[in-house]
Protein backbone atom coordinates (compact mmCIF):
# COMPACT_ATOMS: atom_id res chain seq x y z
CA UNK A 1 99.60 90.36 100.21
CA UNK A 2 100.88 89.19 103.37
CA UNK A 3 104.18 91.34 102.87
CA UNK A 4 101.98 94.42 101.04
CA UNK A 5 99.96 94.02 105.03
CA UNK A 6 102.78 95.32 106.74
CA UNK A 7 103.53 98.44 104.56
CA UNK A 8 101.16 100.30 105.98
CA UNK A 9 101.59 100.20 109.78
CA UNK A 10 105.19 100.21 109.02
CA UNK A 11 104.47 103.20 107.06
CA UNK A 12 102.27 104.72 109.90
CA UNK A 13 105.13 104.36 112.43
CA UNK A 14 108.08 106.41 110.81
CA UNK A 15 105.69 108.80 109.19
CA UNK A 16 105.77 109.68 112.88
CA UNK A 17 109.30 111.39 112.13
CA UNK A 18 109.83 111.05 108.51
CA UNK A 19 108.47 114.10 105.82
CA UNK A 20 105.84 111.43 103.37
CA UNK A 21 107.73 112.48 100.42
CA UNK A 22 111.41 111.48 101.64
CA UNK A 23 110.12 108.31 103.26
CA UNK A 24 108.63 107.18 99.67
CA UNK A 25 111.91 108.31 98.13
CA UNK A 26 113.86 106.03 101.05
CA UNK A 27 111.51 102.87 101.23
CA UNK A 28 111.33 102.41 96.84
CA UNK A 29 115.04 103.17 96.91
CA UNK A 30 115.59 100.77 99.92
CA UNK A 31 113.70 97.94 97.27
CA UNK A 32 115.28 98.95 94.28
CA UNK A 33 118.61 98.16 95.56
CA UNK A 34 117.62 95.07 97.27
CA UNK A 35 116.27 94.07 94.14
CA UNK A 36 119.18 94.90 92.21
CA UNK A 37 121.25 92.47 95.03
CA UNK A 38 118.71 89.37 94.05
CA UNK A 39 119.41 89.81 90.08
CA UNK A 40 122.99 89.45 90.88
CA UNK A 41 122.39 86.54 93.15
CA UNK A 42 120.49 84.61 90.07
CA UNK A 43 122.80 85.69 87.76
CA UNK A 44 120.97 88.12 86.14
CA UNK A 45 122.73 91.59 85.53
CA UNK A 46 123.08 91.46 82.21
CA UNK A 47 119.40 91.59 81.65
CA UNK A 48 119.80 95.50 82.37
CA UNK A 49 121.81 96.43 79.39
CA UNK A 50 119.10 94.73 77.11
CA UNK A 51 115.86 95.81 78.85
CA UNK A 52 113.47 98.29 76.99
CA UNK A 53 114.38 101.29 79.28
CA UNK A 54 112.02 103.73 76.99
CA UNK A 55 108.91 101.59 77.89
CA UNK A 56 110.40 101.45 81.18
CA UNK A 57 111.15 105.02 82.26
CA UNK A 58 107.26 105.65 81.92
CA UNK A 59 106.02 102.56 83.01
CA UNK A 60 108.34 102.19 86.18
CA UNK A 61 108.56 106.22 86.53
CA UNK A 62 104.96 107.45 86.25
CA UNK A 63 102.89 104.09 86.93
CA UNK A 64 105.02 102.64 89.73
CA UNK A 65 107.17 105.70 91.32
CA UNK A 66 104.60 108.82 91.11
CA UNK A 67 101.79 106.09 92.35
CA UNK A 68 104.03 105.19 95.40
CA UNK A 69 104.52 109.05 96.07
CA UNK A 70 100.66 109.92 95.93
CA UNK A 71 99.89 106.95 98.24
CA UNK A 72 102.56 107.77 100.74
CA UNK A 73 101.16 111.82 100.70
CA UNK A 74 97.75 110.53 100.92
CA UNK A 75 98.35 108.17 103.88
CA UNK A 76 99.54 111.12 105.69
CA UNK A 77 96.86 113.55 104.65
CA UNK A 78 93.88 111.29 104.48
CA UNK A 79 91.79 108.84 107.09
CA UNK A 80 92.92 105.53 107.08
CA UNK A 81 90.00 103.94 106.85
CA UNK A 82 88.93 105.81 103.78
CA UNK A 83 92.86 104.89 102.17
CA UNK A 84 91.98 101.49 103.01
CA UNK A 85 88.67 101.59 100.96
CA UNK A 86 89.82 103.37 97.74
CA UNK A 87 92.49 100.78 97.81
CA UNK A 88 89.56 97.83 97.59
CA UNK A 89 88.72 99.42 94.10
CA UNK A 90 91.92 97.89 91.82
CA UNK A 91 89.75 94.77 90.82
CA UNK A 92 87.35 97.24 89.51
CA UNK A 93 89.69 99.21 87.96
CA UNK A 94 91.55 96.92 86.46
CA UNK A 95 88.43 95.49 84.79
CA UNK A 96 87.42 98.62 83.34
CA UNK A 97 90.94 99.13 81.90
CA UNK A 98 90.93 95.48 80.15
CA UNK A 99 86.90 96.43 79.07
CA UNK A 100 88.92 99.33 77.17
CA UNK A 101 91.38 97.68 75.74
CA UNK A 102 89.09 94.73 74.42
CA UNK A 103 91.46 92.13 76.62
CA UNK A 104 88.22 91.74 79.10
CA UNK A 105 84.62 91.22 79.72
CA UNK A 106 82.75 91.53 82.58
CA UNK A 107 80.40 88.98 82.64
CA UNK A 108 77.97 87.86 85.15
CA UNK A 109 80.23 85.89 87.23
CA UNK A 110 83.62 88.48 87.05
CA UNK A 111 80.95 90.58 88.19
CA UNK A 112 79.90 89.06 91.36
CA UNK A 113 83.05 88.20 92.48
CA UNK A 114 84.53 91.99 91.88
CA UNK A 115 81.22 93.45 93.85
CA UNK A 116 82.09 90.81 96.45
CA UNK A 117 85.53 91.56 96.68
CA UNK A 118 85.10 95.42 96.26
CA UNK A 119 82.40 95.03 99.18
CA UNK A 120 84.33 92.06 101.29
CA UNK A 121 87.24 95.04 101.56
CA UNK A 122 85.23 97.45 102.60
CA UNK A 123 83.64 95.87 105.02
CA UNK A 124 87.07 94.71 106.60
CA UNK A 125 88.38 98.22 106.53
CA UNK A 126 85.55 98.84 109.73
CA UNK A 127 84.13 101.29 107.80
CA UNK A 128 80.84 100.80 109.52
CA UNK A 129 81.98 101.22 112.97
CA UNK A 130 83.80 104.39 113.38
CA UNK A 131 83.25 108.03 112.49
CA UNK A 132 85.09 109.08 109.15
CA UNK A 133 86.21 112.53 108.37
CA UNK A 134 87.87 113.22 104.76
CA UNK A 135 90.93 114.97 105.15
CA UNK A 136 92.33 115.86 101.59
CA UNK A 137 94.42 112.83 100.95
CA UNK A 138 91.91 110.78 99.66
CA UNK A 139 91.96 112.12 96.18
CA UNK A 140 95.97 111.61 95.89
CA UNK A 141 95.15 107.71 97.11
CA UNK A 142 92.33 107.26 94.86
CA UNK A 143 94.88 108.65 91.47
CA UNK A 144 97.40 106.42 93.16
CA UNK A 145 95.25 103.16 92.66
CA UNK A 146 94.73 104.26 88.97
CA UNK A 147 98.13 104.45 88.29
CA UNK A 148 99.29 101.46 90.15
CA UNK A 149 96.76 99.62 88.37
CA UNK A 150 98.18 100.62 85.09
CA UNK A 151 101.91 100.36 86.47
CA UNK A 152 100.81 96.85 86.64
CA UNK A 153 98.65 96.08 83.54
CA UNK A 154 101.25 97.83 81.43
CA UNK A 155 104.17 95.87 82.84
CA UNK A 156 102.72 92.25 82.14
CA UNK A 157 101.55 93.64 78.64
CA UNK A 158 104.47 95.59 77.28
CA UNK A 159 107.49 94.21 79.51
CA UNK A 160 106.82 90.49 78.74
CA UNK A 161 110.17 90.08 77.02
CA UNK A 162 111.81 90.64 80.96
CA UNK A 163 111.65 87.87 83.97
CA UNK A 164 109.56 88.41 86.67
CA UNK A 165 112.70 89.53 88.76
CA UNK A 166 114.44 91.82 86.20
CA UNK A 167 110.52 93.64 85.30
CA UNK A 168 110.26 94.22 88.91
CA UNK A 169 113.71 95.50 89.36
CA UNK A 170 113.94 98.09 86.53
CA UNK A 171 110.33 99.11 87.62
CA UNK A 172 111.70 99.69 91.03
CA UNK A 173 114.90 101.85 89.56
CA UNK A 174 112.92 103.87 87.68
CA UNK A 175 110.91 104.60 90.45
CA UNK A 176 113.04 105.33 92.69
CA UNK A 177 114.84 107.78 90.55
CA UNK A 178 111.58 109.42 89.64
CA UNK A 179 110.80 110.26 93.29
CA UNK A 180 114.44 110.72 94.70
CA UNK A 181 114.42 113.73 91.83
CA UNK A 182 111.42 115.01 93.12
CA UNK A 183 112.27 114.38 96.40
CA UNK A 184 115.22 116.57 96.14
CA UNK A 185 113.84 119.54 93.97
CA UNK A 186 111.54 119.77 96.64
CA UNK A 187 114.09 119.86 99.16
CA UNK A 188 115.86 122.42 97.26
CA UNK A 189 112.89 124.72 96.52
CA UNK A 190 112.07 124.88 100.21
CA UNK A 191 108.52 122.95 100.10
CA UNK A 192 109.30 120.03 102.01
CA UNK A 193 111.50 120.05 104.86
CA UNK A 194 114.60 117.66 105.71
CA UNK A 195 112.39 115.39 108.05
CA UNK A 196 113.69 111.87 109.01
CA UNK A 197 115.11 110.00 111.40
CA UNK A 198 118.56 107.43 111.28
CA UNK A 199 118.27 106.03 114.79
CA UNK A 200 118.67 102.59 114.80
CA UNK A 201 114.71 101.84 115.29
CA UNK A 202 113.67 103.62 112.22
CA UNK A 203 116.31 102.26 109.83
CA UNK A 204 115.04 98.73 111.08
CA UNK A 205 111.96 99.70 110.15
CA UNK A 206 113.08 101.69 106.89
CA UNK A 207 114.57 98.06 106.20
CA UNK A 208 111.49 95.98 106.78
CA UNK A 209 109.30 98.51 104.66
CA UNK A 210 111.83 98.29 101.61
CA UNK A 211 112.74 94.86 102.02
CA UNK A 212 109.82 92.77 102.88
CA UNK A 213 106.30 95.54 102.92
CA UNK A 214 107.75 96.54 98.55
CA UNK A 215 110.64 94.65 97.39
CA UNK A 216 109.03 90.97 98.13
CA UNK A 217 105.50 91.66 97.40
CA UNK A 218 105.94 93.45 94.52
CA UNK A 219 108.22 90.88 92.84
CA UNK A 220 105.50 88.31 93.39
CA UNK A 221 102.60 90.61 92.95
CA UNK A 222 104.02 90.89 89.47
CA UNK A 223 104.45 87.07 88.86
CA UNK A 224 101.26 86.11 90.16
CA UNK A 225 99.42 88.94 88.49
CA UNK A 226 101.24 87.49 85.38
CA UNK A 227 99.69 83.92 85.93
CA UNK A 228 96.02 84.67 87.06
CA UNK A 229 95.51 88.37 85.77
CA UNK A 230 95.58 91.65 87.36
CA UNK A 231 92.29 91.75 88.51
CA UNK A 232 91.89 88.55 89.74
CA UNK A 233 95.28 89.24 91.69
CA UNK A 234 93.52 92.37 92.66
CA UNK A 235 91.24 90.47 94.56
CA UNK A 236 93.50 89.13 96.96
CA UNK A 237 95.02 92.33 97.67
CA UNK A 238 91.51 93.35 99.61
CA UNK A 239 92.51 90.46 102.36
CA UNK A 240 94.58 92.86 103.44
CA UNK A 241 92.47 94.24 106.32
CA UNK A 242 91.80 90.81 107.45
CA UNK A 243 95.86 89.74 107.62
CA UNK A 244 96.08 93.29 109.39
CA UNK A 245 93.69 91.61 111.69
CA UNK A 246 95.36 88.71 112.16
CA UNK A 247 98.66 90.04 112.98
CA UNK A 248 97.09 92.07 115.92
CA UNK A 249 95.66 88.91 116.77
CA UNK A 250 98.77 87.24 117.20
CA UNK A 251 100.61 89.82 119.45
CA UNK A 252 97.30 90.00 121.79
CA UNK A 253 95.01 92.14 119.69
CA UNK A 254 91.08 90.98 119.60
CA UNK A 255 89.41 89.24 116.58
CA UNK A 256 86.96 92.07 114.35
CA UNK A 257 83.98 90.24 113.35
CA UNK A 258 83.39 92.73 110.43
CA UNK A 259 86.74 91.72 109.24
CA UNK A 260 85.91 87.97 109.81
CA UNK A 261 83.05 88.37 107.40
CA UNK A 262 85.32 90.37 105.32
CA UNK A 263 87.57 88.60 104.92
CA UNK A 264 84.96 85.45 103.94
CA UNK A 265 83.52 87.75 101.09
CA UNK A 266 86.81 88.20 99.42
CA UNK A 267 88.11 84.91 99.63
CA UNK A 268 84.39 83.73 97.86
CA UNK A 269 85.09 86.39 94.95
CA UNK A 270 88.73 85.79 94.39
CA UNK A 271 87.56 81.43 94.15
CA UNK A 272 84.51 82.24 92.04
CA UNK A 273 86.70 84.51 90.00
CA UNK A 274 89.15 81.93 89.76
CA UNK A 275 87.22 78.60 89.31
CA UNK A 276 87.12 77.98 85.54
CA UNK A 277 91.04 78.43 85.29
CA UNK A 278 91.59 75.73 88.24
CA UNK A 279 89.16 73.88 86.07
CA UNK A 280 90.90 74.02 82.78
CA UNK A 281 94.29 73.64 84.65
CA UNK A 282 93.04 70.45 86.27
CA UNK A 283 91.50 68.78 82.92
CA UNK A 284 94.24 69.38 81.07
């Protein structure tokens, strides 16, 4: 989550003079190759050839590569705040999809730890101390949580037979593809123009955001959302306000008390959450 932080004021900065839907073309097709540059590093190419690619094109394509695209568009077209908050919802989300599938129950202490975390990331957003106005984008962000929450679910379920590394690479290829087609059939049909920027600052930033902001935190989003469960994992992911926080802290900025506090109620729902595991790992 530390790594997922920076996505989005990277993403802020060059969608200063990128178009939204080449920069989430560029930044999952920056990851994907990185990713494909770590499998051969651990020896691991051959693990393409056998991979499940029909549970993959949907999976990687739909889940992870159309949900990257709607939360790029919606970051550009909605308030950031409001982004921010619809993104606090995947715990909730993700326990309503395992309530469907009969994987989950929601009992009284899941609960209270995904109202605290839900309300922990809210509250860390600032929602309560600034004016918001909807813009449009908020709908494309809130479809783009459902889907990434799926993307996820569905990868731990149906791509078990994969590593960590090679899931999250083949997610990230089918992705990329996804969007780089509909990047350039929109290109071609004339509704979104050839908008970006090479200069030397941008690609460095380009880099980061593939590199470090996707590639690294989604490979270990997927492992640790393997070991403790989406939506515990989920709960974590509403910290990110607070590490936004502390980043501006450490290059001068001021500390939010509404973060502070935010930041406290997520931390109690992701250890309440988490508690009888660390109990039953311990006695074991």
């Amino acid at each position: 989550m530390l790594c997922w932080a920076t996505t989005f004021p990277a993403t802020e900065l060059l969608l200063a003079s990128w178009d939204p839907v080449l920069l989430a073309a560029a930044r999952l097709t920056v990851a994907a190759f990185v990713a494909l540059l770590l499998l051969a590093l651990f020896g691991k190419p051959r693990e393409l050839s056998t991979a499940p690619w029909a549970s993959i094109l949907p999976i990687g394509g739909l889940g992870l590569g159309t949900g990257v695209l709607l939360l790029t568009l919606g970051q550009a077209h909605a308030n950031l705040v409001i982004v921010a908050i619809i993104g606090t919802l995947v715990p909730l989300v993700s326990a309503l999809f395992g309530v469907a599938q009969g994987t989950e129950r929601i009992d009284l202490r899941l609960g209270i730890a995904i109202t605290l975390a839900v309300a922990g990331g809210i509250v860390a957003t600032g929602v309560f101390s600034e004016r918001i106005d909807f813009r449009g984008g908020e709908l494309l962000a809130l479809v783009s949580v459902v889907l990434w929450t799926w993307y996820s679910r569905a990868s731990i379920d149906k791509l078990s037979m994969l590593s960590d590394l090679t899931k999250s690479t083949v997610n990230m290829l089918a992705g990329s593809v996804v969007i780089t087609l509909a990047a350039l059939v929109a290109v071609g049909l004339g509704l979104v123009p050839v908008s970006l920027d090479l200069g030397t600052a941008s690609l460095v930033q380009l880099g980061w955001l593939g590199t470090i902001a996707v590639c690294l935190s989604m490979l270990l989003w997927l492992k640790a959302a393997r070991l403790i469960g989406v939506t515990i994992a989920a709960m974590h992911q509403n910290l990110v306000p607070f590490y936004v926080m502390a980043m501006a802290l450490a290059i001068g900025g001021r500390v939010e008390t509404v973060q502070l506090v935010g930041g406290i109620m997520v931390v109690t729902a992701a250890v309440l959450a988490q508690w009888p595991v660390q109990r039953r790992a311990v006695g074991s």
